[in-house]
PDB file of N, CA and C in Angstrom:
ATOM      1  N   UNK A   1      91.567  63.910 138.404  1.00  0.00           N
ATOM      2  CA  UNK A   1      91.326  63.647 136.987  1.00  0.00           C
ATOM      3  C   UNK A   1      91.685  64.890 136.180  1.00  0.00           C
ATOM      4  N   UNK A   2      92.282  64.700 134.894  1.00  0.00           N
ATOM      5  CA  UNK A   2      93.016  65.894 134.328  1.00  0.00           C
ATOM      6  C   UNK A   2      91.773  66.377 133.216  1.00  0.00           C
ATOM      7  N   UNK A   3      91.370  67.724 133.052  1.00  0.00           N
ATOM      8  CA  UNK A   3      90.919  68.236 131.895  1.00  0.00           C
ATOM      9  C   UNK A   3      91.672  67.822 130.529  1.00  0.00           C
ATOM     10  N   UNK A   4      90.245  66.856 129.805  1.00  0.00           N
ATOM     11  CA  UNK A   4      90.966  66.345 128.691  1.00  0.00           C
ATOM     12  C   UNK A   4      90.227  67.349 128.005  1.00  0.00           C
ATOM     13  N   UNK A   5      91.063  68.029 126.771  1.00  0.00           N
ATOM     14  CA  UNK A   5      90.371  68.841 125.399  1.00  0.00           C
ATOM     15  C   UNK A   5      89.188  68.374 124.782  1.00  0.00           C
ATOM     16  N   UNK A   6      88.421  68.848 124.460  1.00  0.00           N
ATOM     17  CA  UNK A   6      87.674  68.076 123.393  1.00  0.00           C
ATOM     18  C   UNK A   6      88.245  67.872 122.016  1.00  0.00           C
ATOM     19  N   UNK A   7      87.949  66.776 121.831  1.00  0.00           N
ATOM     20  CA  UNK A   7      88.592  66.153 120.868  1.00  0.00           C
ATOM     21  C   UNK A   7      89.462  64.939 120.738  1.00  0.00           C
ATOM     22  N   UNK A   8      89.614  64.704 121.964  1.00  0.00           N
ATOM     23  CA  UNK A   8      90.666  63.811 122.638  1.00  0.00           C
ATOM     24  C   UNK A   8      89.679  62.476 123.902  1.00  0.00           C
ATOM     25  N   UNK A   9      90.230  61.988 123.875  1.00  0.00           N
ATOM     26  CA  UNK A   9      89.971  60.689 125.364  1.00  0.00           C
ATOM     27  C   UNK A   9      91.352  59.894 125.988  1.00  0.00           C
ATOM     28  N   UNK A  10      91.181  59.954 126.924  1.00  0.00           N
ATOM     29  CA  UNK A  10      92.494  59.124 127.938  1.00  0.00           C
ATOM     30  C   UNK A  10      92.180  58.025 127.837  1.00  0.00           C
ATOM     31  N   UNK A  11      93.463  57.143 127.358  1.00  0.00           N
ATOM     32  CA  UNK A  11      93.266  55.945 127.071  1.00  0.00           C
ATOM     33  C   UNK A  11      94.732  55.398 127.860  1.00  0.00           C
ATOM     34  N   UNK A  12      94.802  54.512 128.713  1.00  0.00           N
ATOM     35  CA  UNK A  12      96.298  53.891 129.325  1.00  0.00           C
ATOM     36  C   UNK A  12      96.815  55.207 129.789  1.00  0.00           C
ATOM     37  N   UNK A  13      96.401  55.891 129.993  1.00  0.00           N
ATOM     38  CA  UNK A  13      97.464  57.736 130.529  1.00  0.00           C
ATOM     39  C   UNK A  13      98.096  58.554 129.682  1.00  0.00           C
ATOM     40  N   UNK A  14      97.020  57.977 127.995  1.00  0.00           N
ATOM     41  CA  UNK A  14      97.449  58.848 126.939  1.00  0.00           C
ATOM     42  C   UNK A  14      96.540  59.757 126.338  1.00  0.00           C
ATOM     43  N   UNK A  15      96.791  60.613 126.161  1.00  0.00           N
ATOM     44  CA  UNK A  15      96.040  61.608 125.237  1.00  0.00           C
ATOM     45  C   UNK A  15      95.329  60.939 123.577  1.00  0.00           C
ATOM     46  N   UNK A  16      94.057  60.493 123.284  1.00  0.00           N
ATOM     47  CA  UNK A  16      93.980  59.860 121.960  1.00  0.00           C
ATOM     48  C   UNK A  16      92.999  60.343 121.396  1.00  0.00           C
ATOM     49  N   UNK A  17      93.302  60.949 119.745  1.00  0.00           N
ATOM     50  CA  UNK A  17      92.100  61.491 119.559  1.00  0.00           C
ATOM     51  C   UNK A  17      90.542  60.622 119.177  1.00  0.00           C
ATOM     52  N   UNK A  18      89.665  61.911 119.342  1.00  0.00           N
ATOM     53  CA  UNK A  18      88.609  60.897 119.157  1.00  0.00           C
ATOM     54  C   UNK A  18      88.438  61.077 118.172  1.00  0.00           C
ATOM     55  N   UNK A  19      88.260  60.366 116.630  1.00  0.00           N
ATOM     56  CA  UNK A  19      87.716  61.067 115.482  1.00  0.00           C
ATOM     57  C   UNK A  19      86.760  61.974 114.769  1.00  0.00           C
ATOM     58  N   UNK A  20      85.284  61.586 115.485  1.00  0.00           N
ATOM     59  CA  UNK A  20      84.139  62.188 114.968  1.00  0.00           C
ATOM     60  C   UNK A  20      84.764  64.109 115.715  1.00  0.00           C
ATOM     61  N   UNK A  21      85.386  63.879 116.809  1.00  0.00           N
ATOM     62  CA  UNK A  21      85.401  65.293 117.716  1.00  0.00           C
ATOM     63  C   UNK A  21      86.612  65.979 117.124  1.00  0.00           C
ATOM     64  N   UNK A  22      87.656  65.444 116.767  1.00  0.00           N
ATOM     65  CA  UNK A  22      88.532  65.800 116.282  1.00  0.00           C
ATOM     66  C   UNK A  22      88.135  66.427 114.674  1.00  0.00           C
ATOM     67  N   UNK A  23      87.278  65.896 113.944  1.00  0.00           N
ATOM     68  CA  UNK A  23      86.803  66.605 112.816  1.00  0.00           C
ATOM     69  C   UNK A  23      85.984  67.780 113.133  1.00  0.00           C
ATOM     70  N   UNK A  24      85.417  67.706 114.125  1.00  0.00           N
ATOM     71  CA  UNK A  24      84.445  69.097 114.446  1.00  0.00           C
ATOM     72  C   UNK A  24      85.757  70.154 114.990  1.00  0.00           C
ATOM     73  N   UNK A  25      86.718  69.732 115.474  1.00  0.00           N
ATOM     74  CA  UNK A  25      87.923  70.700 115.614  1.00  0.00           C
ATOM     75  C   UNK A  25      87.954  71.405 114.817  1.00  0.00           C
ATOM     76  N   UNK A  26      88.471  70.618 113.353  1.00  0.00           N
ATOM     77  CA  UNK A  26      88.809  71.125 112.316  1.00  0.00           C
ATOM     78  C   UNK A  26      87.972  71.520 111.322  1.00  0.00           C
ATOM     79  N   UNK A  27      87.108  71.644 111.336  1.00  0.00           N
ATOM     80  CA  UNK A  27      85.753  72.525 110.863  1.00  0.00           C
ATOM     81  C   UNK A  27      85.823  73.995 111.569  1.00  0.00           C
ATOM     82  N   UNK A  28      85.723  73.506 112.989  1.00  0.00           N
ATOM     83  CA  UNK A  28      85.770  74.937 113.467  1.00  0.00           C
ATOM     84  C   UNK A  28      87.076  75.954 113.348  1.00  0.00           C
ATOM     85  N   UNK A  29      88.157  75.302 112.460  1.00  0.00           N
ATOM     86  CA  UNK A  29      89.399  76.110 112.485  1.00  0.00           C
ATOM     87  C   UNK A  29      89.030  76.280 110.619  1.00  0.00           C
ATOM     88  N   UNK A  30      88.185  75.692 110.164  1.00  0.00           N
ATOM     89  CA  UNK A  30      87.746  76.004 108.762  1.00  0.00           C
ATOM     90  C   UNK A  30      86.859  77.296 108.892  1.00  0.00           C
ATOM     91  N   UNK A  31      85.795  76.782 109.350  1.00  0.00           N
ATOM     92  CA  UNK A  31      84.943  77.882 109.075  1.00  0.00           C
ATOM     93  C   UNK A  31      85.602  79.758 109.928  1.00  0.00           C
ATOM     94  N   UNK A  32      86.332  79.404 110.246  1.00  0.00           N
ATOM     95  CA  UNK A  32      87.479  80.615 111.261  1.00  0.00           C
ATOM     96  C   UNK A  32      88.126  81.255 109.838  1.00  0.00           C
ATOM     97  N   UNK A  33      88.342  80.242 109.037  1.00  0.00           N
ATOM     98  CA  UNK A  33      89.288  80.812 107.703  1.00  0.00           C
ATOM     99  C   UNK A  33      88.416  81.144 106.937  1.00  0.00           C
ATOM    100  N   UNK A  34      87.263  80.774 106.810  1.00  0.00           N
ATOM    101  CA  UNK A  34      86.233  81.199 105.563  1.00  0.00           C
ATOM    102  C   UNK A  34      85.946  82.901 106.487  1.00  0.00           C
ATOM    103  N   UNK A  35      86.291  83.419 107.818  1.00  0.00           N
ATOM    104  CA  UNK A  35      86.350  84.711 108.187  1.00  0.00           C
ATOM    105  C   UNK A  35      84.614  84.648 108.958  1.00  0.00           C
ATOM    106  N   UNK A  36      84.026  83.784 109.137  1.00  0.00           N
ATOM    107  CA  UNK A  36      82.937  83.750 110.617  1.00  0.00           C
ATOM    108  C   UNK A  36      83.544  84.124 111.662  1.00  0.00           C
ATOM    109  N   UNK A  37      82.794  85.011 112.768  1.00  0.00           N
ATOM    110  CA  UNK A  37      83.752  84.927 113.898  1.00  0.00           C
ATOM    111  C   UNK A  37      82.978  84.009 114.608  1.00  0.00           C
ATOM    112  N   UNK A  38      83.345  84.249 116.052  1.00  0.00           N
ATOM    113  CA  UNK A  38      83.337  82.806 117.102  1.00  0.00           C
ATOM    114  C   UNK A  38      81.368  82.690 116.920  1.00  0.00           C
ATOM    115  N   UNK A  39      80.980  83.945 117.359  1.00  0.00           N
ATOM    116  CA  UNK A  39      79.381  83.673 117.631  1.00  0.00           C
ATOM    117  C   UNK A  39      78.744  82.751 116.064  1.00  0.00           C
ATOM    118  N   UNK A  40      78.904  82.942 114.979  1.00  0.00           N
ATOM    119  CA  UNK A  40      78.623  82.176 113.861  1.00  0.00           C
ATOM    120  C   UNK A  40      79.133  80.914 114.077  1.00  0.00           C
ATOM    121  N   UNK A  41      80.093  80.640 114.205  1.00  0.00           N
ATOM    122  CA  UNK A  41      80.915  79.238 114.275  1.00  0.00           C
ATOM    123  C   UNK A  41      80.111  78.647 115.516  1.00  0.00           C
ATOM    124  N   UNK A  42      79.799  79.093 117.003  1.00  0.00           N
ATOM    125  CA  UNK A  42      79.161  78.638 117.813  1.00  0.00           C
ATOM    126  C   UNK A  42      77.614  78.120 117.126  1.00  0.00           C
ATOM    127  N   UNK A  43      76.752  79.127 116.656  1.00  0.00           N
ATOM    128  CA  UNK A  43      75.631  78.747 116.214  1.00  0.00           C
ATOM    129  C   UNK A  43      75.538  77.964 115.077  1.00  0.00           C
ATOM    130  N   UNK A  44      76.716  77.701 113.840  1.00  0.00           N
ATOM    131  CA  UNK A  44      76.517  76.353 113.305  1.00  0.00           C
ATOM    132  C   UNK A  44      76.865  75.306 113.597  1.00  0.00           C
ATOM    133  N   UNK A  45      78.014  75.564 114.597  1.00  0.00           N
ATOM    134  CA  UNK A  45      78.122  73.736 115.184  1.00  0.00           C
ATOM    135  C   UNK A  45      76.578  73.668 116.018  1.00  0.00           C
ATOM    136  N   UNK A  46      76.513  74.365 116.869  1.00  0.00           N
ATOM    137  CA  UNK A  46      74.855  74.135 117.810  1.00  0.00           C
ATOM    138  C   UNK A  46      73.809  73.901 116.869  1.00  0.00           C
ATOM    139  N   UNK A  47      73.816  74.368 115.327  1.00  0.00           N
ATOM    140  CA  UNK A  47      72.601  73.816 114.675  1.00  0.00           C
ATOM    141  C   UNK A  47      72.559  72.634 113.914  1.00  0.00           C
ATOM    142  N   UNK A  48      74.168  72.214 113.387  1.00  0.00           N
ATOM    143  CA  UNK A  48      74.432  70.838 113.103  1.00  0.00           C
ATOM    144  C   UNK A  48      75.000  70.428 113.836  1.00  0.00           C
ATOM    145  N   UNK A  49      76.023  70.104 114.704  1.00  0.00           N
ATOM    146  CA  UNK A  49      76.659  69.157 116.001  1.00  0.00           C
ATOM    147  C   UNK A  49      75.779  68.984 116.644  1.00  0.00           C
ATOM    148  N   UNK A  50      75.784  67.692 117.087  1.00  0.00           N
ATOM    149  CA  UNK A  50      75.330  67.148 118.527  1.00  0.00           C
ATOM    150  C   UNK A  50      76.303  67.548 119.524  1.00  0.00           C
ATOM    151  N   UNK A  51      75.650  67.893 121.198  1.00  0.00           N
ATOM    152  CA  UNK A  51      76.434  68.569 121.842  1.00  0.00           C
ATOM    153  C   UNK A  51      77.952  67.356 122.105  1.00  0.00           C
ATOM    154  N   UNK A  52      77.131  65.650 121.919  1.00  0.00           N
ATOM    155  CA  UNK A  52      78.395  65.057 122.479  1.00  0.00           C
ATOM    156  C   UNK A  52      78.331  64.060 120.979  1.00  0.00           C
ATOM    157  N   UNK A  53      79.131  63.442 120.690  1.00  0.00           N
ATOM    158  CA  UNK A  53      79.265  62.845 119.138  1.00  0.00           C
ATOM    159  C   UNK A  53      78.539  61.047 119.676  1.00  0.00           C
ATOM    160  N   UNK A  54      78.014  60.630 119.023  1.00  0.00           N
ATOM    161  CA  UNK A  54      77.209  59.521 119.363  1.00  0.00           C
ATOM    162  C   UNK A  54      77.378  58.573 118.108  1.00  0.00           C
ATOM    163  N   UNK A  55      77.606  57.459 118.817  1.00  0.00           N
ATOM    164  CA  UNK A  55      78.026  55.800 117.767  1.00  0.00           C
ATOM    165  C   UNK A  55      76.833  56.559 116.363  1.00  0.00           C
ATOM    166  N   UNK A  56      77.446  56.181 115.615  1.00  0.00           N
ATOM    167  CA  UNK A  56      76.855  56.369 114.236  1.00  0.00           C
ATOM    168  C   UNK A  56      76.232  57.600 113.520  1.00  0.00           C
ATOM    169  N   UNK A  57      76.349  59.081 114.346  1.00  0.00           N
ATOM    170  CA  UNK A  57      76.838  60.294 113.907  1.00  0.00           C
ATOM    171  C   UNK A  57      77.807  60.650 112.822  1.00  0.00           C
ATOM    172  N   UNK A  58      78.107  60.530 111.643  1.00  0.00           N
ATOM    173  CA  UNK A  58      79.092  61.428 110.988  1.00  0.00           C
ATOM    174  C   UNK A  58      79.151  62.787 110.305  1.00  0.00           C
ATOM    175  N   UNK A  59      79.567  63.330 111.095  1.00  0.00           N
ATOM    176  CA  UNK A  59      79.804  64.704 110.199  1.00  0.00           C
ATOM    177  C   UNK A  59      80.165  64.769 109.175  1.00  0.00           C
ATOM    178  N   UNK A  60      81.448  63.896 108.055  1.00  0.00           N
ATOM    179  CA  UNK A  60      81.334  64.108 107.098  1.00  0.00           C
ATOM    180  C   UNK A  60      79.644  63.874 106.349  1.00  0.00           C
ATOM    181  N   UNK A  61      78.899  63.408 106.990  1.00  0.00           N
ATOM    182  CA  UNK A  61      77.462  63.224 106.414  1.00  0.00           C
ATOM    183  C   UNK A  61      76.473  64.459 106.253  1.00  0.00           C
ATOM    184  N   UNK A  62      77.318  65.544 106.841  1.00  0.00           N
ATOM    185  CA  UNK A  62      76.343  66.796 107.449  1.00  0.00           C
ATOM    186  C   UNK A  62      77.245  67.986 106.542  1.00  0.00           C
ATOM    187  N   UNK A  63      78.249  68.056 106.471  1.00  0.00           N
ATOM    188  CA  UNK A  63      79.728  68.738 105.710  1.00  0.00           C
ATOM    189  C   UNK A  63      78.405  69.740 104.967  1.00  0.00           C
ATOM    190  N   UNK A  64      77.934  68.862 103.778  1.00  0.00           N
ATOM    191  CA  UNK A  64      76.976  69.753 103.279  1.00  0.00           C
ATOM    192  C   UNK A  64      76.371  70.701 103.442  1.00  0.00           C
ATOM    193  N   UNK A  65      75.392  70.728 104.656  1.00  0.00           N
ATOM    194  CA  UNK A  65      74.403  71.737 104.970  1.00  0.00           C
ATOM    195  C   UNK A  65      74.923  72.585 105.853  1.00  0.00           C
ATOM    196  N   UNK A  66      76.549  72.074 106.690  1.00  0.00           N
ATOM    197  CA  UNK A  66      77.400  73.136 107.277  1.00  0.00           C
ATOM    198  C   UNK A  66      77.981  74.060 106.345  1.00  0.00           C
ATOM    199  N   UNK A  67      78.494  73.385 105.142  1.00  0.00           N
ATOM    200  CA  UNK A  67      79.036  74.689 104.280  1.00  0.00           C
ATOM    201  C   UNK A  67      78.104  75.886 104.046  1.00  0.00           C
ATOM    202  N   UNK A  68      76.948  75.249 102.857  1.00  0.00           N
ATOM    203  CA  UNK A  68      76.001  75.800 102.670  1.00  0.00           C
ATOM    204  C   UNK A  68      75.188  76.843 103.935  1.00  0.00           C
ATOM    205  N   UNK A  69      75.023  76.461 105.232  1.00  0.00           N
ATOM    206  CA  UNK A  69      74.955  77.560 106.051  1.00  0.00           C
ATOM    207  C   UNK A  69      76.011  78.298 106.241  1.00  0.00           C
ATOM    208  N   UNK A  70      77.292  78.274 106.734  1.00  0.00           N
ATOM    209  CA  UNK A  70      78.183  79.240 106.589  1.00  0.00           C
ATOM    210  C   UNK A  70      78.237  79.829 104.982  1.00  0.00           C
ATOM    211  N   UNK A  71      78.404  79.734 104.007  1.00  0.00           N
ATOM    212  CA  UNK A  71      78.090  80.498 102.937  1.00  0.00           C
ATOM    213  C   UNK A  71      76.950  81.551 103.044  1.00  0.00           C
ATOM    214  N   UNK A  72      75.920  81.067 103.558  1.00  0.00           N
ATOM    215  CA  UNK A  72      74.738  81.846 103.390  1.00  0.00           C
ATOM    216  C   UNK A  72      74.956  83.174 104.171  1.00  0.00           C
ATOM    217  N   UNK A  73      75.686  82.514 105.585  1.00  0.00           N
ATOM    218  CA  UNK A  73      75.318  83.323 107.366  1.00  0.00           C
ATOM    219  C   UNK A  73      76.822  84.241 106.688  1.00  0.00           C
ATOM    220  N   UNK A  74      77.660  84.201 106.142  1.00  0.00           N
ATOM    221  CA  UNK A  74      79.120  84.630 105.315  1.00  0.00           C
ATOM    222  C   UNK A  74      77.964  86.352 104.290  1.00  0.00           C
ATOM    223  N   UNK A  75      76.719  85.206 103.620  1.00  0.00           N
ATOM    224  CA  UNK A  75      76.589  86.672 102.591  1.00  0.00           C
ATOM    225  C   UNK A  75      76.010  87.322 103.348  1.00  0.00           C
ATOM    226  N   UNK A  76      74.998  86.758 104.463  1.00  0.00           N
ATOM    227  CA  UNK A  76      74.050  87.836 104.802  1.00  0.00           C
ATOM    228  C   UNK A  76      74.937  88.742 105.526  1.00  0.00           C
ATOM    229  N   UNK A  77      76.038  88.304 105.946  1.00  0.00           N
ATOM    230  CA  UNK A  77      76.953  89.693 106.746  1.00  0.00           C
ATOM    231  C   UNK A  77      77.332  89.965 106.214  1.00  0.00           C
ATOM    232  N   UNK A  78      77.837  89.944 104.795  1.00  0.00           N
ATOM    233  CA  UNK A  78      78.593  91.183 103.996  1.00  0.00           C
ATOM    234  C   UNK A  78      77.375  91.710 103.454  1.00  0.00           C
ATOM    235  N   UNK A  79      76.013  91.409 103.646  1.00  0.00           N
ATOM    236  CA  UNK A  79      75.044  92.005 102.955  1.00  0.00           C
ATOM    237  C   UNK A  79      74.794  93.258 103.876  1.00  0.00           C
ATOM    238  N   UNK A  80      74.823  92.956 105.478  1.00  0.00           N
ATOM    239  CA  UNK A  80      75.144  94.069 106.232  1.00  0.00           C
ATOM    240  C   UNK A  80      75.714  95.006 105.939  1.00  0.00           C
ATOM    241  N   UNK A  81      76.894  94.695 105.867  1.00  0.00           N
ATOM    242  CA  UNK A  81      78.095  95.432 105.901  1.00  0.00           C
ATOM    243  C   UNK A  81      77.995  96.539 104.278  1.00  0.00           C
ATOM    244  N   UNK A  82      77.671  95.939 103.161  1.00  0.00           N
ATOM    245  CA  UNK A  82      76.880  96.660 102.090  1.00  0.00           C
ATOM    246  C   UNK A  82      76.268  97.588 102.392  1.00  0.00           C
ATOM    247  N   UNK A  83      75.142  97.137 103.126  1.00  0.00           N
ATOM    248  CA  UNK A  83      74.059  98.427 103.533  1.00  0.00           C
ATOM    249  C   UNK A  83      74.107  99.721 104.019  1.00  0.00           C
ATOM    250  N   UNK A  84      74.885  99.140 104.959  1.00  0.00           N
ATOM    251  CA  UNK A  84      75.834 100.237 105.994  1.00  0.00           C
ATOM    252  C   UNK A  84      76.433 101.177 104.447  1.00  0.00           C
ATOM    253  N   UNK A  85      77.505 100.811 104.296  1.00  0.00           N
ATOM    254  CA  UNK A  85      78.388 101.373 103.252  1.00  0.00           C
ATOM    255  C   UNK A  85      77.989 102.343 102.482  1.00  0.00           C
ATOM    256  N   UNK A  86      76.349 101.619 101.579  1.00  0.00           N
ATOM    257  CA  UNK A  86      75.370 102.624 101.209  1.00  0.00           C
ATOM    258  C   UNK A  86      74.955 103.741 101.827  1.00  0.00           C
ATOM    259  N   UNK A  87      74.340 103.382 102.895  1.00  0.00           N
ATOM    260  CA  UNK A  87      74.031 104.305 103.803  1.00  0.00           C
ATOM    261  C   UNK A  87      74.565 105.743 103.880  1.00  0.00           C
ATOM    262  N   UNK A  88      76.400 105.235 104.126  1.00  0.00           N
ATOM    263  CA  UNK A  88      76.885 106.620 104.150  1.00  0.00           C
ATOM    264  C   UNK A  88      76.988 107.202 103.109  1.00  0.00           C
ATOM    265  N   UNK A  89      76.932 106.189 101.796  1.00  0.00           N
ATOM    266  CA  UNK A  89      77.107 107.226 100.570  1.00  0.00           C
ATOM    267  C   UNK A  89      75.752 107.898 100.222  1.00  0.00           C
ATOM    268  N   UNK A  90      74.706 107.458 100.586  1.00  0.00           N
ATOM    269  CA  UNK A  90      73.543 108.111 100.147  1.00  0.00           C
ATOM    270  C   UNK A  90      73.451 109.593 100.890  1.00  0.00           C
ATOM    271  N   UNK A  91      74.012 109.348 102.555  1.00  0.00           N
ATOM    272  CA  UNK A  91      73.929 110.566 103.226  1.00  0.00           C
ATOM    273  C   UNK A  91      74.881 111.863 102.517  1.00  0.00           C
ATOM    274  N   UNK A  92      75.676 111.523 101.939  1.00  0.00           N
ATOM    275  CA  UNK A  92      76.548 112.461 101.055  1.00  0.00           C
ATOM    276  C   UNK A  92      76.205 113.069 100.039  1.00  0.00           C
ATOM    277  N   UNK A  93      74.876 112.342  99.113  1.00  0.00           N
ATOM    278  CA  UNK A  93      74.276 112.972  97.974  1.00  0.00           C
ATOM    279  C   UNK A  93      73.292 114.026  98.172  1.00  0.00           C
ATOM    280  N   UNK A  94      73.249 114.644  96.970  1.00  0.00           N
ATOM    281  CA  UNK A  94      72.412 115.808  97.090  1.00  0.00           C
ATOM    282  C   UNK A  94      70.321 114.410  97.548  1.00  0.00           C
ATOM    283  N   UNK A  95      69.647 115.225  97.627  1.00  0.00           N
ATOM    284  CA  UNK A  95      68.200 114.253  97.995  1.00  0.00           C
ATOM    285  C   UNK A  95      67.773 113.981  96.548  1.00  0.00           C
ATOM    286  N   UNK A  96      67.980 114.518  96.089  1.00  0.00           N
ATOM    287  CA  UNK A  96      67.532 113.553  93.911  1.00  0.00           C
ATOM    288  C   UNK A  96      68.320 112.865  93.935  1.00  0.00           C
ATOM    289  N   UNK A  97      69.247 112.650  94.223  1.00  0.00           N
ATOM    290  CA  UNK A  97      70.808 111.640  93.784  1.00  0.00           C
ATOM    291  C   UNK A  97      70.734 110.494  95.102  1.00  0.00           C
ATOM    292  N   UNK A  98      70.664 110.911  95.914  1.00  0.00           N
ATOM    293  CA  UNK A  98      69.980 109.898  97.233  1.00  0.00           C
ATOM    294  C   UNK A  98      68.524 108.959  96.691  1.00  0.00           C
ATOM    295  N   UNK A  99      67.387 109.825  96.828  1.00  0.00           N
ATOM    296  CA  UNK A  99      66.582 108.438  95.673  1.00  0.00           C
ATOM    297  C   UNK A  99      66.674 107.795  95.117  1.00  0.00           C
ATOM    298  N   UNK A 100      67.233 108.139  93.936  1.00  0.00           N
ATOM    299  CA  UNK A 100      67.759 107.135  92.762  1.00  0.00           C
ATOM    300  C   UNK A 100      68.493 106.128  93.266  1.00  0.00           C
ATOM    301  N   UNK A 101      69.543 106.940  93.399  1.00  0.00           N
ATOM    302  CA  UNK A 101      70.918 105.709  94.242  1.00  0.00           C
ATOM    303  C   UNK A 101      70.145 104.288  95.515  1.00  0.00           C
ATOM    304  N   UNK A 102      69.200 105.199  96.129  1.00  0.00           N
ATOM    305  CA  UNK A 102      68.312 104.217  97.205  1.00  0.00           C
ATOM    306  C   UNK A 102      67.528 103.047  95.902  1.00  0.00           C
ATOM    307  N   UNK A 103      66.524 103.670  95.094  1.00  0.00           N
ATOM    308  CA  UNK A 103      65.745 102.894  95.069  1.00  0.00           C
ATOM    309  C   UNK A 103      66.935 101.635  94.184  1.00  0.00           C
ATOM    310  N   UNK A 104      68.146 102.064  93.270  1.00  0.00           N
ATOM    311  CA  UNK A 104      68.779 100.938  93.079  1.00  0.00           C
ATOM    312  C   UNK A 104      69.521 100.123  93.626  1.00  0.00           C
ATOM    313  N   UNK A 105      69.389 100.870  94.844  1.00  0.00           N
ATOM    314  CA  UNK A 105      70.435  99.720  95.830  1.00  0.00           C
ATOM    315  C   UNK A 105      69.162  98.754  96.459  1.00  0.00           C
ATOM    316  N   UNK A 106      68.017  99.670  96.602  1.00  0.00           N
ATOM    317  CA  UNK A 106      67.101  98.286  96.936  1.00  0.00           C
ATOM    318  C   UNK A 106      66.264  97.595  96.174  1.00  0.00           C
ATOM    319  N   UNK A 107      66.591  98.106  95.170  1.00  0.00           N
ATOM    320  CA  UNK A 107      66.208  96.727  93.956  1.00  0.00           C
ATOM    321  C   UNK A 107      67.473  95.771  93.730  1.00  0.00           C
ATOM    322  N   UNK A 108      69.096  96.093  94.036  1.00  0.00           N
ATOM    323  CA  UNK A 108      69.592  95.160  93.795  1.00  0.00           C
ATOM    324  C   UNK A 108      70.001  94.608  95.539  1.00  0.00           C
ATOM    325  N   UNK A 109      69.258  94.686  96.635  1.00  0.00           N
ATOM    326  CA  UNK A 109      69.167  94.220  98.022  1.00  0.00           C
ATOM    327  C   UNK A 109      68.254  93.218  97.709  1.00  0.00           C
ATOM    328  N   UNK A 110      66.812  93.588  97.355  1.00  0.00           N
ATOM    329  CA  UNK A 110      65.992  92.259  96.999  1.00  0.00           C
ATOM    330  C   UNK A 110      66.792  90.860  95.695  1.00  0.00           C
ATOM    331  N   UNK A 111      66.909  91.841  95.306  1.00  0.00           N
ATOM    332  CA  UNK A 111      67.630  90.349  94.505  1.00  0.00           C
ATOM    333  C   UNK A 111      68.294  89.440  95.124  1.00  0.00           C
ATOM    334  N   UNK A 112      69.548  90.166  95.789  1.00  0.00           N
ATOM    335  CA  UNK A 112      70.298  89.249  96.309  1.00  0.00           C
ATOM    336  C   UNK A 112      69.285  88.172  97.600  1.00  0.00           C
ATOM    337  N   UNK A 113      68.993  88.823  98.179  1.00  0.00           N
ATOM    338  CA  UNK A 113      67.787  88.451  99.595  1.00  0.00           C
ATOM    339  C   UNK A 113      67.154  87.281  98.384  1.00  0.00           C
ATOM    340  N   UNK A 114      66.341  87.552  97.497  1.00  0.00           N
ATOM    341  CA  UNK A 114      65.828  86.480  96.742  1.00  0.00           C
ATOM    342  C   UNK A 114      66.508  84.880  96.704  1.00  0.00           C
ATOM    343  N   UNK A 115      67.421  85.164  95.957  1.00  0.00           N
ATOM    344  CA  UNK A 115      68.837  84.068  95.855  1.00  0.00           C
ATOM    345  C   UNK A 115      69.127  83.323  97.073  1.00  0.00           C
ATOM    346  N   UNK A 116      69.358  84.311  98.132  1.00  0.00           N
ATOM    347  CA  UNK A 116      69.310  83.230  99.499  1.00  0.00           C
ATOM    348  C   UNK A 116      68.442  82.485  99.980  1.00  0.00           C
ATOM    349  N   UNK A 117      67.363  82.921  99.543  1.00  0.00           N
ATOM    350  CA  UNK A 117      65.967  82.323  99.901  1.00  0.00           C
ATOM    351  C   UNK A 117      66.062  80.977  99.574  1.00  0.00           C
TER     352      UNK A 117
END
C-alpha cells in the first residue's frame, strides 16, 4: 500500500483530493505567509483541527477563530521580539535615562497586553 499525503485518498489507483484536508493544506501554507513558523502553525491546527476531518466538520466554519489566533500568537511574538530590542537599548543608557525609558516602555507593554486580552 503506497503512502498517500494528507490531503488526498486513493480512489480506482488515483490520487483524489479530499476537500475538508486539502483546505487545512492550504491554511497551513497561509498561516506560513502571515510568517508563524512550523511550532505555531502545529499548535493552531492542534487547537482548531480535528486530528482526522469527520462528515460534517467545516473549517471554513472555524476560519474565524484560526485567524484571530494566529493574529494574536503573530503579536505576542513581535511583542517578544520588542522587549528584547528594548532591553538592549536600555542597557546602553546612562541609569536616569534607563528608568524613564523602562517605566515607558512598560506602560506602553501593558497596554498592548491589555488589547489582547
Amino acid at each position: 500500500m503506497r503512502n498517500v499525503p494528507y490531503g488526498y485518498e486513493m480512489k480506482d489507483g488515483k490520487l483524489v483530493a479530499k476537500p475538508e484536508e486539502a483546505k487545512v493544506v492550504k491554511l497551513t501554507y497561509t498561516l506560513s505567509g502571515f510568517g508563524l513558523n512550523e511550532q505555531d502553525i502545529i499548535h493552531l491546527l492542534n487547537q482548531h483541527v480535528p486530528k482526522e476531518t469527520k462528515e460534517g466538520y467545516n473549517l471554513d466554519d472555524h476560519l474565524y477563530e484560526i485567524y484571530l489566533s494566529a493574529y494574536k500568537l503573530k503579536l505576542f511574538n513581535a511583542i517578544g521580539e520588542v522587549e528584547e530590542a528594548f532591553e538592549s537599548v536600555h542597557a546602553s543608557l546612562p541609569d536616569e535615562q534607563q528608568t524613564e525609558l523602562r517605566n515607558k516602555t512598560d506602560e506602553l507593554m501593558n497596554a498592548i497586553q491589555k488589547i489582547l486580552k
